[in-house]
Protein backbone atom coordinates (compact mmCIF):
# COMPACT_ATOMS: atom_id res chain seq x y z
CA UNK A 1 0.00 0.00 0.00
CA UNK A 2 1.26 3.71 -0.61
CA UNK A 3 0.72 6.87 0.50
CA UNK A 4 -1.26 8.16 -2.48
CA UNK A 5 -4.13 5.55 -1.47
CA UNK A 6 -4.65 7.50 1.69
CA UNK A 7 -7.23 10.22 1.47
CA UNK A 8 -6.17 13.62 2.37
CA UNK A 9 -4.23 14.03 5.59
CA UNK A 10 -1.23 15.30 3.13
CA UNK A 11 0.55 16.94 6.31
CA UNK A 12 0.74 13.82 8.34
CA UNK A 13 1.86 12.18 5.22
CA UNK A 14 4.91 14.09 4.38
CA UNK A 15 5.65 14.20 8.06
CA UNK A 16 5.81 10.27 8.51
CA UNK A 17 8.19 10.36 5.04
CA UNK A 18 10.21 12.93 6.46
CA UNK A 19 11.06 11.03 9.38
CA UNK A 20 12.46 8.34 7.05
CA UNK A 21 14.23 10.41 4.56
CA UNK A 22 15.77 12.03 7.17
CA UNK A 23 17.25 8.85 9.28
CA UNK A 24 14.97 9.83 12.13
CA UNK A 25 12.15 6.96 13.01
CA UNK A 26 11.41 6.53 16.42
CA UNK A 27 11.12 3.24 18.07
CA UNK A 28 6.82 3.90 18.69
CA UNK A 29 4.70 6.02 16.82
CA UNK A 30 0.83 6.47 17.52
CA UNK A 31 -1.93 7.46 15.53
CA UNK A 32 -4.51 8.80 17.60
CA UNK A 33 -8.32 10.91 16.08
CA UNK A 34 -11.91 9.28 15.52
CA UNK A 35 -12.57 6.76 13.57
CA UNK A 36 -12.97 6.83 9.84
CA UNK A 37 -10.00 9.42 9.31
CA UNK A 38 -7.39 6.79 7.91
CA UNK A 39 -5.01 6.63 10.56
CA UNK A 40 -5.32 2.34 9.65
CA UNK A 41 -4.96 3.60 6.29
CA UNK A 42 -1.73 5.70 7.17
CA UNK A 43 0.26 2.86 9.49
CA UNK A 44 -0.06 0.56 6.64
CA UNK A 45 1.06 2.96 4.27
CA UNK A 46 4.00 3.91 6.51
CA UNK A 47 4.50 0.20 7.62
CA UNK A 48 4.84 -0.46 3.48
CA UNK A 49 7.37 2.35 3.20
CA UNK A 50 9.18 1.49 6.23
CA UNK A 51 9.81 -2.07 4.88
CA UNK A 52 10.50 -1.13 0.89
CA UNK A 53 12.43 2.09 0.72
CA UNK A 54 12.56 2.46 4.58
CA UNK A 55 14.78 -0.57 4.89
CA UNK A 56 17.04 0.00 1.56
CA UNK A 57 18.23 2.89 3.61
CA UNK A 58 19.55 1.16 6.46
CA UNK A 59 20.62 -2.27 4.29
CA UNK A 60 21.47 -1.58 0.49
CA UNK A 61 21.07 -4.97 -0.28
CA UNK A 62 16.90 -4.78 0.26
CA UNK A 63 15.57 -6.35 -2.40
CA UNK A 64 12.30 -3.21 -2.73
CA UNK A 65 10.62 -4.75 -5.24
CA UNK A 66 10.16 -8.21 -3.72
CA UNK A 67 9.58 -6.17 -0.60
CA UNK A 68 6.72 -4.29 -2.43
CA UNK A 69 5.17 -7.56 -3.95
CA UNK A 70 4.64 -9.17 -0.06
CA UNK A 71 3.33 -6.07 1.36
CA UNK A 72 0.84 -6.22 -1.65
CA UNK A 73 -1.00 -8.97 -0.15
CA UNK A 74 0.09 -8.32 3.42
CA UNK A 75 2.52 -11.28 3.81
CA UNK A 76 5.87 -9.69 4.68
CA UNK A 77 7.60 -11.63 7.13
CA UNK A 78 8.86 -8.65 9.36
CA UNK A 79 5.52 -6.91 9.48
CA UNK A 80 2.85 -7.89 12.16
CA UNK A 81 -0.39 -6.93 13.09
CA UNK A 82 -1.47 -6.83 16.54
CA UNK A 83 -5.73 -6.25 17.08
CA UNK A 84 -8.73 -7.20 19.35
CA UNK A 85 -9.98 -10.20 19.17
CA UNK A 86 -12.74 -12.70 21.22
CA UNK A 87 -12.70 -15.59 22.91
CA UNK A 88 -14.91 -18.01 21.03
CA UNK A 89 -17.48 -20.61 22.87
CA UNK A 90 -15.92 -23.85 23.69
CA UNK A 91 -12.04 -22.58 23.25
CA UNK A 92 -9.98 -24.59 26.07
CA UNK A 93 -9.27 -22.01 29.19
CA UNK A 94 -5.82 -23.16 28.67
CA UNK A 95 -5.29 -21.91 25.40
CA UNK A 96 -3.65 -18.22 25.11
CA UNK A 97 -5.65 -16.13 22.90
CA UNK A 98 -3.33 -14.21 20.35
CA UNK A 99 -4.31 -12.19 17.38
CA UNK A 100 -2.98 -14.78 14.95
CA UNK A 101 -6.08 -16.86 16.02
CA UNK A 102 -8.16 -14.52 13.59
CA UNK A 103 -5.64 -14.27 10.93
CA UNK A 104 -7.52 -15.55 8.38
CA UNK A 105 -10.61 -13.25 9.07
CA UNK A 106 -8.22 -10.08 9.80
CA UNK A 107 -6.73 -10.81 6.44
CA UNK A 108 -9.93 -10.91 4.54
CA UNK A 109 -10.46 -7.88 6.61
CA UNK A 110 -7.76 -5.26 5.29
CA UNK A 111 -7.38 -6.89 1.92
CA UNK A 112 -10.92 -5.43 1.58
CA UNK A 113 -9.21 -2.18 2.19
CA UNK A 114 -7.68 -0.03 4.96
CA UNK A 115 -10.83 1.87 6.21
CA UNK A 116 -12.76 0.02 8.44
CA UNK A 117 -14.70 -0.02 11.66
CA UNK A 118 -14.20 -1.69 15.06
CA UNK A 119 -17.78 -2.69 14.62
CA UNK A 120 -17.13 -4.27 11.27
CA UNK A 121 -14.07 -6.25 12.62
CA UNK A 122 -16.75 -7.53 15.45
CA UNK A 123 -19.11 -8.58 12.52
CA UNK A 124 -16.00 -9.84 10.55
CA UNK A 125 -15.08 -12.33 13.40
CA UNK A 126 -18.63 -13.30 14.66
CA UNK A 127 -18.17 -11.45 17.86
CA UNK A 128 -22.34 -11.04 18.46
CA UNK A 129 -22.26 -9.83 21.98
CA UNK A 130 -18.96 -10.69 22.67
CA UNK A 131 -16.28 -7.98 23.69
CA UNK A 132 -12.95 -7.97 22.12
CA UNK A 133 -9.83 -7.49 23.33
CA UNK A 134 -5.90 -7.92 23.02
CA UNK A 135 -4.70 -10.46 25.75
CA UNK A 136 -1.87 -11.20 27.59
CA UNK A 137 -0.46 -14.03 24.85
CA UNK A 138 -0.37 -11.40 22.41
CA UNK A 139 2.47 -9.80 24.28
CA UNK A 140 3.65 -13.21 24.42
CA UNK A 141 3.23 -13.71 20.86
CA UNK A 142 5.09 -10.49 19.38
CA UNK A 143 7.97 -10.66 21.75
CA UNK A 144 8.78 -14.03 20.33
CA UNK A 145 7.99 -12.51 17.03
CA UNK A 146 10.18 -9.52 17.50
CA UNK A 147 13.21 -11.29 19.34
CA UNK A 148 13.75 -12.83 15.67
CA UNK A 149 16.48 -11.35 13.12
CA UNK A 150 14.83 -9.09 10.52
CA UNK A 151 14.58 -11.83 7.69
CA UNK A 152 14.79 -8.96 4.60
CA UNK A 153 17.74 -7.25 6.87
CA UNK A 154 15.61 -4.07 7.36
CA UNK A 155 13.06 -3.05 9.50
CA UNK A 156 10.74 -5.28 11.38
CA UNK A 157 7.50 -3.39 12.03
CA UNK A 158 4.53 -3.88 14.83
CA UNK A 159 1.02 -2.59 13.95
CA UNK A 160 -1.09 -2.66 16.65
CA UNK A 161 -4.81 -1.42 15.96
CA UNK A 162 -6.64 -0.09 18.64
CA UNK A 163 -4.28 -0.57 21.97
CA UNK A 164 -6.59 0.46 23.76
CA UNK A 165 -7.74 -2.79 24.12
CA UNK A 166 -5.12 -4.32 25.65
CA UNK A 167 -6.00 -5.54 29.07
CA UNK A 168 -3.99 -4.90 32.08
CA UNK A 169 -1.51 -7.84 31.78
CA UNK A 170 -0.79 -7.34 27.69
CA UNK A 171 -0.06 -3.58 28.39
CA UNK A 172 2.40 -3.97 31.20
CA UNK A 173 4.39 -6.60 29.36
CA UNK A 174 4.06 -4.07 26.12
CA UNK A 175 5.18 -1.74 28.08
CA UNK A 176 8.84 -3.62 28.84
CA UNK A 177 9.03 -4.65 25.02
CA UNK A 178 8.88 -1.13 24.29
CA UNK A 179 11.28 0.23 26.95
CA UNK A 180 13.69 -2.28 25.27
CA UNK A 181 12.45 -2.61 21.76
CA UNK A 182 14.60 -5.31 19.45
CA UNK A 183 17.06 -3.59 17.33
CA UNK A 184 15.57 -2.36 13.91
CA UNK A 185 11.99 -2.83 15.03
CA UNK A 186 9.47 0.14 14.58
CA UNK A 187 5.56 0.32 16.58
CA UNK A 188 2.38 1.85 15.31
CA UNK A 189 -0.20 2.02 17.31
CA UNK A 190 -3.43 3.09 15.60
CA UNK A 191 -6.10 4.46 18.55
CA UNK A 192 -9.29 6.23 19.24
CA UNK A 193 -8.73 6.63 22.62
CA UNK A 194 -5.57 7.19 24.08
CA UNK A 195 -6.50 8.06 26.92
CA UNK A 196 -7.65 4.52 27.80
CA UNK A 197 -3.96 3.31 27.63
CA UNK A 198 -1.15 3.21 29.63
CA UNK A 199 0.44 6.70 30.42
CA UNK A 200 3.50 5.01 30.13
CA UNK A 201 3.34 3.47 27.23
CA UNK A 202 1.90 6.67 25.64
CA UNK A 203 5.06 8.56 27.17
CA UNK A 204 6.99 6.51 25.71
CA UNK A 205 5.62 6.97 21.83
CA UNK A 206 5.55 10.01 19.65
CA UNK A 207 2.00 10.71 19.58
CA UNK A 208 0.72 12.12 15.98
CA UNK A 209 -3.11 13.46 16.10
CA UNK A 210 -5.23 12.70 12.79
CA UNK A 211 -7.74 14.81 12.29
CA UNK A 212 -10.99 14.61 10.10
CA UNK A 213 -10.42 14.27 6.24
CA UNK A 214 -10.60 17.85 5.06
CA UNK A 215 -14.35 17.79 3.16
CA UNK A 216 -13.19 18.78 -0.15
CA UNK A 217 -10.68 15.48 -0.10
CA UNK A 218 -13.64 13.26 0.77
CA UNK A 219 -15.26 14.75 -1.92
CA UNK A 220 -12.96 14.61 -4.71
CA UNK A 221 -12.31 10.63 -3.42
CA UNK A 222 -15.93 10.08 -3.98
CA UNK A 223 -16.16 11.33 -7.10
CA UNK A 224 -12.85 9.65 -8.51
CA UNK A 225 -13.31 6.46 -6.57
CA UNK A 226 -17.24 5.83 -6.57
CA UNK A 227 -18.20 7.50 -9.45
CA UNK A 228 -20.59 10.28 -7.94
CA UNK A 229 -21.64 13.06 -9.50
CA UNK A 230 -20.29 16.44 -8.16
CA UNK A 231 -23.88 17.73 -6.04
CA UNK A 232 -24.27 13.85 -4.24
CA UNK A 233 -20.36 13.85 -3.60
CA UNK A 234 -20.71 17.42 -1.98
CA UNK A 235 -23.83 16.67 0.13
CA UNK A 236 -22.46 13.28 1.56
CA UNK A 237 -19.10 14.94 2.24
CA UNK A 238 -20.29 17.59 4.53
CA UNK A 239 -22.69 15.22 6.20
CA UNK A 240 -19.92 12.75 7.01
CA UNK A 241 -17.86 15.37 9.52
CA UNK A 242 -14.43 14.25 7.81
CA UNK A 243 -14.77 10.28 8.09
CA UNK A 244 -14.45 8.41 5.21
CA UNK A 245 -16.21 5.56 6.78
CA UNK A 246 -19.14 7.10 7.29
CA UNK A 247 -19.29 8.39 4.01
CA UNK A 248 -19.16 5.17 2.65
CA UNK A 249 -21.59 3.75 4.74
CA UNK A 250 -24.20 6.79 3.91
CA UNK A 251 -24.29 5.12 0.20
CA UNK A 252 -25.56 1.62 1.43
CA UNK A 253 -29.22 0.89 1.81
CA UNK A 254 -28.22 -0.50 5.46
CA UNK A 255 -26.65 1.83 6.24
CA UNK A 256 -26.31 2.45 9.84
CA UNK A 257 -26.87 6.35 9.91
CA UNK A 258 -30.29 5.10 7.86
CA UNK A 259 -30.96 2.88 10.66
CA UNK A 260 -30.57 5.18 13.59
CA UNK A 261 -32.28 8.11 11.75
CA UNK A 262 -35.64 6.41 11.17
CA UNK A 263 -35.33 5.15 15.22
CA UNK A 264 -34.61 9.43 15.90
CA UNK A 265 -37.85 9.82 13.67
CA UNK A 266 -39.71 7.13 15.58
CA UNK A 267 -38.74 8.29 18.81
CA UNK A 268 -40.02 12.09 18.03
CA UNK A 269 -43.06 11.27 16.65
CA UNK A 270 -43.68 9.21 19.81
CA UNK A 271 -42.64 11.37 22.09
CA UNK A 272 -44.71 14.23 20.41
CA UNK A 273 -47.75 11.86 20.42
CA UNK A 274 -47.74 11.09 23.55
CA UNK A 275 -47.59 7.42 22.73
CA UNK A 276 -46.16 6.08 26.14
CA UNK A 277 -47.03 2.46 24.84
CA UNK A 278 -45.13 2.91 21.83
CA UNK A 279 -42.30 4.44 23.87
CA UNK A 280 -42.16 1.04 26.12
CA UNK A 281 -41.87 -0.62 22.68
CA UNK A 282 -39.33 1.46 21.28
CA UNK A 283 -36.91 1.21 24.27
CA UNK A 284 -37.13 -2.31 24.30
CA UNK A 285 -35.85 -2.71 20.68
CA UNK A 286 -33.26 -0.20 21.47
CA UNK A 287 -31.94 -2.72 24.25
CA UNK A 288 -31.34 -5.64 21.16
CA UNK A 289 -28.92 -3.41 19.70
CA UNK A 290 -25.79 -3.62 22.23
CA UNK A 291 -24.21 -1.23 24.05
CA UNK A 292 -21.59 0.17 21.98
CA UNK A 293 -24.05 0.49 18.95
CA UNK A 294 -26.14 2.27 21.48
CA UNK A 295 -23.22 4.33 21.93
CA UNK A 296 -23.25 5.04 18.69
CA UNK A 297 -26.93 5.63 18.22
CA UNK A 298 -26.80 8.24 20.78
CA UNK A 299 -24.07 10.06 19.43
CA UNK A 300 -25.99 10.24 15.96
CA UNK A 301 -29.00 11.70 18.08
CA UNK A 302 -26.81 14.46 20.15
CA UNK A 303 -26.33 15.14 15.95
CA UNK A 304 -29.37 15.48 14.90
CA UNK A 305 -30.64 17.83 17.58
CA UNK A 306 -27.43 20.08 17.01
CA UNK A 307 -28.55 20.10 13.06
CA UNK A 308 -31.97 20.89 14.08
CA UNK A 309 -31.77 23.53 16.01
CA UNK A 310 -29.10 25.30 13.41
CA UNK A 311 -31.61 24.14 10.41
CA UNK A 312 -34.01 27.70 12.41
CA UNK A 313 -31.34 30.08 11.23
CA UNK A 314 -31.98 29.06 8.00
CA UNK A 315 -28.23 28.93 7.23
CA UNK A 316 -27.79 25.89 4.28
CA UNK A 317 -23.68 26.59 5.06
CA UNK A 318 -24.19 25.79 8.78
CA UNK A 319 -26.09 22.24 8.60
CA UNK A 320 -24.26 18.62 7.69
CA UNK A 321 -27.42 16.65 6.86
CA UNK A 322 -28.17 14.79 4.06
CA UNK A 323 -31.43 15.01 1.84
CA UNK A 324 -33.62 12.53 3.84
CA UNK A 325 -32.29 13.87 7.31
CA UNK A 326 -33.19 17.77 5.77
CA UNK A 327 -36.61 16.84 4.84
CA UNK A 328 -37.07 15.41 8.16
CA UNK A 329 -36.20 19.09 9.38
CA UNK A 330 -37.92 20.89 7.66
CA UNK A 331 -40.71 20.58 10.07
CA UNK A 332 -39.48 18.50 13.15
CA UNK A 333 -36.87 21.81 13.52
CA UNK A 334 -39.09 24.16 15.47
CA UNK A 335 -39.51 21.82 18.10
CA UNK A 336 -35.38 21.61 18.85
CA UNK A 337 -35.29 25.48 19.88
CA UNK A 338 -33.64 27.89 22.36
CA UNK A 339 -35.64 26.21 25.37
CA UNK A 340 -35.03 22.61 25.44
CA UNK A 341 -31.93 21.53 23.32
CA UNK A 342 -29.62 22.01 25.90
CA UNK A 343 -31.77 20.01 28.04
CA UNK A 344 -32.52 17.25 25.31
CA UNK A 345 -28.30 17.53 24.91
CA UNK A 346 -28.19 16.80 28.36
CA UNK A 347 -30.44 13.64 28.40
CA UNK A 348 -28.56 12.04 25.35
CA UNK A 349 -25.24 12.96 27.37
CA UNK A 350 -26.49 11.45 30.64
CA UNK A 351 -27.62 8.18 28.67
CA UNK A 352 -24.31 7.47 26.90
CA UNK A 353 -23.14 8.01 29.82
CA UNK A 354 -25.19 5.41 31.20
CA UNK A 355 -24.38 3.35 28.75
CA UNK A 356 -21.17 3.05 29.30
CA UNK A 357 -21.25 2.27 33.17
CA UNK A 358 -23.43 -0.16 32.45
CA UNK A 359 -26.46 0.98 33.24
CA UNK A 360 -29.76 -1.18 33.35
CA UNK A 361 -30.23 0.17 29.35
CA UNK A 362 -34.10 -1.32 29.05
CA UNK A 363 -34.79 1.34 32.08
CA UNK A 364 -32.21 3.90 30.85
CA UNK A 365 -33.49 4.25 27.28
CA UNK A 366 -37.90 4.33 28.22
CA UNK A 367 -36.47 7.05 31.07
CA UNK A 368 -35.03 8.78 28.12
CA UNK A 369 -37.66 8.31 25.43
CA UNK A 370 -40.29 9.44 28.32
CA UNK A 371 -38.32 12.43 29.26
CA UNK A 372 -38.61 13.49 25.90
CA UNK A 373 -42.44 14.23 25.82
CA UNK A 374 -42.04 17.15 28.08
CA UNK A 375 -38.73 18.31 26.75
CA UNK A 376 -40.54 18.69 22.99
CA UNK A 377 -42.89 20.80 24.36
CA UNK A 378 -40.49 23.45 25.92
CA UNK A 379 -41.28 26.60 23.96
């Protein structure tokens, strides 16, 4: 993979380059912004350079081109991935999960392409309600990995998507392997939240921050690599806040914005209605949906409430909807006004909040939905 596959994010492109050009890789790099902004996308690009014309600089004898052909199809022996993965029903308690026990999924995976979700790599591996994480044989796993000679003589690089994950005995033996990394060996982490990992791992990286594809790059990608016409490109751009994921996903008929915009609709209309049996209903489905799509969901609401209540000033520069979600608006936007949307803000807040302590989330969401009868009548 190359740099010229990643879209936008020029800056942190000629900044990882630089850093080889000029003989100056650290030992741990990490990627850190939301998701959908190609920081995947940019580790494997920079994991591709660092083992083609990355590695000729430190060993003249690199063969690049054979190099180039094994990264192709993500089989180079001194490149590694590191991700989340589950424990599936019936494996042996003995056995010590590592990330090479999905290989053949997380293959399938990126060869599909670099921009993906966490939620698709759940789906990808059968997860259902499962959680994923990175376990303690993973550290295992890649020191073993890592204590090997670089087999092309160059570098020997460790991706590891979403760190994050890592639970408490993977991290601190991380930690060690990076306070002593093997000679020649480069990390990229790729996460959303840093702030989730060890502080001293992250001390001990160069942290880069990825910010949202710049609109006008989505755009242009859309039309060059889907085809759209220049007014559907430019809509779906601006409604997909600088993700490329989501942009994609805004084109498929299940898509998941499509799906939590007709349970926004639902709830509203309920809630305006009155309809406290409905409501009951309502929540319940929302409970089949698991907690980080709920997550999700919510954030998607929090929004659509911001959009609505901009849609009154009746500025078309100031709103990020797309044509369904503006139609929608075009009456439901009076009731989001001055009086309540902080207040319905506050609710969504409170319940992802919820959410993620683990809240009782049949009671949490029909508290919510009910709440939102009197806060739609707030003039």
């Amino acid at each position: 993979m190359e740099f010229s596959e990643v879209i936008g994010q020029q800056e942190v492109k000629d900044r990882l380059m630089k850093m080889v050009e000029e003989g100056r890789v650290p030992h741990a790099i990490m990627l850190c912004g939301p998701t959908g902004t190609g920081k995947m996308a940019l580790a494997m690009a920079f994991a591709s350079y660092l083992l083609t014309e990355g590695s000729l600089k430190i060993n003249s004898d690199t063969n690049v081109e054979n190099a180039k052909a094994m990264v192709r199809v993500w089989s180079h022996p001194d490149l590694h991935f590191t991700f989340p993965v589950i424990r599936p029903p019936k494996t042996s308690s003995d056995h010590s999960m590592e990330s090479d026990d999905f290989a053949r999924e997380w293959r399938e995976m990126i060869s599909q392409g670099p921009y993906f979700t966490f939620d698709q790599w759940l789906r990808q591996m059968d997860a259902a309600n499962q959680q994923a994480i990175i376990f303690e044989g993973e550290s295992d796993a890649l020191t073993r990995k890592l204590s090997l000679k670089s087999s092309q003589g160059g570098y020997k690089v460790s991706v590891i998507w979403l760190p994050e994950k890592m639970n408490a005995a993977c991290a601190n033996k991380l930690l060690k392997l990076i306070e002593e990394p093997p000679q020649q060996t480069v990390f990229i982490m790729v996460s959303e939240e840093p702030a989730l990992i060890l502080e001293t791992i992250r001390s001990r990286t160069q942290r880069i921050d990825v910010r949202r594809i710049d609109t006008a790059d989505i755009e242009q990608a859309l039309i060059d690599r889907r085809g759209l016409d220049n007014d559907t490109a430019h809509r779906v751009a601006r409604a997909a806040m600088g993700s490329w994921t989501k942009a994609i996903d805004s084109l498929t008929e299940d898509s998941e914005d499509r799906e939590f915009f007709e349970l926004f609709v639902t709830l509203m209309r309920l809630a305006y209605q009155r309809d406290v049996k409905g409501l009951k209903a309502w929540s319940d489905g929302i409970y089949t949906l698991g907690r980080e799509k709920q997550k999700r969901m919510l954030d998607y609401f929090a929004r659509m409430v911001r959009e609505n209540f901009i849609y009154n000033f009746h500025n078309p520069d100031l709103n990020y909807m797309n044509a369904e979600e503006e139609n929608f608006a075009r009456k439901f936007s009076k009731f989001i006004n001055e009086a309540n949307v902080i207040y319905i803000s506050e609710q969504i807040e409170k319940a992802r909040k919820g959410i993620g302590q683990n809240a009782n989330a049949k009671v949490l969401f029909y508290d919510f939905a009910l709440r939102m009868i009197v806060l739609l009548i707030k003039r």
